[in-house]
N, C-alpha and C. Protein backbone atom coordinates (compact mmCIF):
# COMPACT_ATOMS: atom_id res chain seq x y z
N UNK A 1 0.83 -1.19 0.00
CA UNK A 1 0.00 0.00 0.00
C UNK A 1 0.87 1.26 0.00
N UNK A 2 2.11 1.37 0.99
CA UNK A 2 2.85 2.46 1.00
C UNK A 2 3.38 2.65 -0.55
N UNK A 3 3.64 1.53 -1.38
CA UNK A 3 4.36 1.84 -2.45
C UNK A 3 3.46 2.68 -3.46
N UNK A 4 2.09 2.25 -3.45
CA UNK A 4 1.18 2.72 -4.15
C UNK A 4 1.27 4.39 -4.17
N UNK A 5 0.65 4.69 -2.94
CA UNK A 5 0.60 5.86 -2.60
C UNK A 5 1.85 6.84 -2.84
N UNK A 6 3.43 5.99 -3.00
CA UNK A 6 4.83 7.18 -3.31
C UNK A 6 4.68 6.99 -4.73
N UNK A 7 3.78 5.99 -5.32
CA UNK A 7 4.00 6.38 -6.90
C UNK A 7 3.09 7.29 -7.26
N UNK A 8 1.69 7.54 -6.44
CA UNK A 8 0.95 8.65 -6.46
C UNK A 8 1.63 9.87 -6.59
N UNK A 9 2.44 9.64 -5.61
CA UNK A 9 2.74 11.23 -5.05
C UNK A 9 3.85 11.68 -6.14
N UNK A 10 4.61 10.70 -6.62
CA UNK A 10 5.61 11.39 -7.42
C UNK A 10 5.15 11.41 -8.67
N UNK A 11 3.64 10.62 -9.05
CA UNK A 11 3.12 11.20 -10.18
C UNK A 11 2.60 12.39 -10.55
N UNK A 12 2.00 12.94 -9.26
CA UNK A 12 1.42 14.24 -9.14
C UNK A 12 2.48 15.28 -8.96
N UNK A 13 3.56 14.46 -8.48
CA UNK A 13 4.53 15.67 -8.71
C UNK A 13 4.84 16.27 -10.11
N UNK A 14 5.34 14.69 -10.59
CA UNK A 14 5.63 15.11 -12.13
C UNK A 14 4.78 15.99 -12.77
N UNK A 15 3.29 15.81 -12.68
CA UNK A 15 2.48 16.74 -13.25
C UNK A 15 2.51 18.11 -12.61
N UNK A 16 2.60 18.40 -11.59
CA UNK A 16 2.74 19.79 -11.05
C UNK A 16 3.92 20.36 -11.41
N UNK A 17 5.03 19.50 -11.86
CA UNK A 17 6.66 20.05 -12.36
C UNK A 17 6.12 20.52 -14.36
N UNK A 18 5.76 19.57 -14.51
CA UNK A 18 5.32 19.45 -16.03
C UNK A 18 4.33 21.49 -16.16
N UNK A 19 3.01 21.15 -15.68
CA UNK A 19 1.97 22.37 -15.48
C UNK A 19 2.75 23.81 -15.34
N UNK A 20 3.75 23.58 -14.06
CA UNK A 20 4.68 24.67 -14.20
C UNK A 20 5.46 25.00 -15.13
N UNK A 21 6.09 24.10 -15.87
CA UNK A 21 7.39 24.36 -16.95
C UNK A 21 6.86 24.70 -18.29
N UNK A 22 4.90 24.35 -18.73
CA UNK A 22 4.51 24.74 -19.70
C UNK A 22 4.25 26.20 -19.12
N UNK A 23 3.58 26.92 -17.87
CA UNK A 23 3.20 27.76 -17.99
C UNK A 23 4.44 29.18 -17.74
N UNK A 24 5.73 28.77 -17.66
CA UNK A 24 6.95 29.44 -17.21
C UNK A 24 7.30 29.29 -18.74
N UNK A 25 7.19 28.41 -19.44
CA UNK A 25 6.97 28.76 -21.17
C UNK A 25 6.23 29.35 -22.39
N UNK A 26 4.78 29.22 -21.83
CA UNK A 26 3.72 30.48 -22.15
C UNK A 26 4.34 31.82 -21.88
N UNK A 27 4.62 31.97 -20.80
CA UNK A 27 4.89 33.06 -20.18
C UNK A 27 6.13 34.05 -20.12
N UNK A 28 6.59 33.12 -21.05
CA UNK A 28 8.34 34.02 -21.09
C UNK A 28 8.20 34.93 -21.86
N UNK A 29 9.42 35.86 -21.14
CA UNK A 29 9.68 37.17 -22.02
C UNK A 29 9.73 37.38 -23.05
N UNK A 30 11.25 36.62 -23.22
CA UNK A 30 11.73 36.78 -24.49
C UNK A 30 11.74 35.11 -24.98
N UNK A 31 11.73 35.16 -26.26
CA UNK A 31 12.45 34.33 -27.57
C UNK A 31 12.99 33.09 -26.66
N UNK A 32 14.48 33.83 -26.52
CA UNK A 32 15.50 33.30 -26.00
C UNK A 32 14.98 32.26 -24.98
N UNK A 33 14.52 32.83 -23.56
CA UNK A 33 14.06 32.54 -22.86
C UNK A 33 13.51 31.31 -22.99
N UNK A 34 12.09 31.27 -23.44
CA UNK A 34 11.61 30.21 -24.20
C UNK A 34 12.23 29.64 -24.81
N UNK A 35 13.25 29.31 -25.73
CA UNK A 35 13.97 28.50 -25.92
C UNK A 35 14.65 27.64 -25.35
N UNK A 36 15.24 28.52 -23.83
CA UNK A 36 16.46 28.08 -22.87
C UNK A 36 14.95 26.95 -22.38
N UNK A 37 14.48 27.44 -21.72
CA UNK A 37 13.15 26.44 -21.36
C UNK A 37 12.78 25.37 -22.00
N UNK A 38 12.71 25.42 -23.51
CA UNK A 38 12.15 24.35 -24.05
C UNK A 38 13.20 23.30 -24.12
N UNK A 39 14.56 23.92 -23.77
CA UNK A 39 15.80 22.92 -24.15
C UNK A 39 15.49 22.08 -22.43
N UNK A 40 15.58 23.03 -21.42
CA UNK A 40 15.64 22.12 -20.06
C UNK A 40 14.57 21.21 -20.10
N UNK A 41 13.16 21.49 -20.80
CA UNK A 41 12.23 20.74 -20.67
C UNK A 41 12.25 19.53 -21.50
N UNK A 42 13.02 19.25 -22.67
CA UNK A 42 12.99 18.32 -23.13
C UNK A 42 14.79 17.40 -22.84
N UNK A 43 15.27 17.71 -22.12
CA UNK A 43 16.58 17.36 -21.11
C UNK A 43 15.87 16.25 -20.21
N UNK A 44 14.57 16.34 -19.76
CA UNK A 44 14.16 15.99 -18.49
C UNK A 44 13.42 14.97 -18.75
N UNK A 45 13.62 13.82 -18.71
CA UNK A 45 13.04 12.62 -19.08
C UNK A 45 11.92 12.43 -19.99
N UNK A 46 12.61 12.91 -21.04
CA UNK A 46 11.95 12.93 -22.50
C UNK A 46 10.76 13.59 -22.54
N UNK A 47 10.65 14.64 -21.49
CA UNK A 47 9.23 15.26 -22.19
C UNK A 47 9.50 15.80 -22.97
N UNK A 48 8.52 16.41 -23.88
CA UNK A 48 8.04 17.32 -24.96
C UNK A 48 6.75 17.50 -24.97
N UNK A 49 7.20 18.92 -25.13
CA UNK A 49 5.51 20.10 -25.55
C UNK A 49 5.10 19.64 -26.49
């Protein structure tokens, strides 16, 4: 049961890490920015936008 529940939790993490990194990518200033972002975000265990 404990195991269940830490794969919960680090699933919901992932999604709360994920939710943030699209909306810190909506939201960028510049170009650049967004770019530097889209590079860390797809660094990170193969996501992609």
């Amino acid at each position: 049961m404990n195991n269940i529940a830490a794969k919960l939790r680090a699933r919901r993490a992932e999604a709360r890490t994920r939710r943030a990194l699209n909306r810190a990518i909506d939201t960028a200033a510049t170009a650049t920015v967004r770019q530097e972002l889209i590079a860390i975000a797809q660094a990170r265990s193969g996501y992609m936008r």
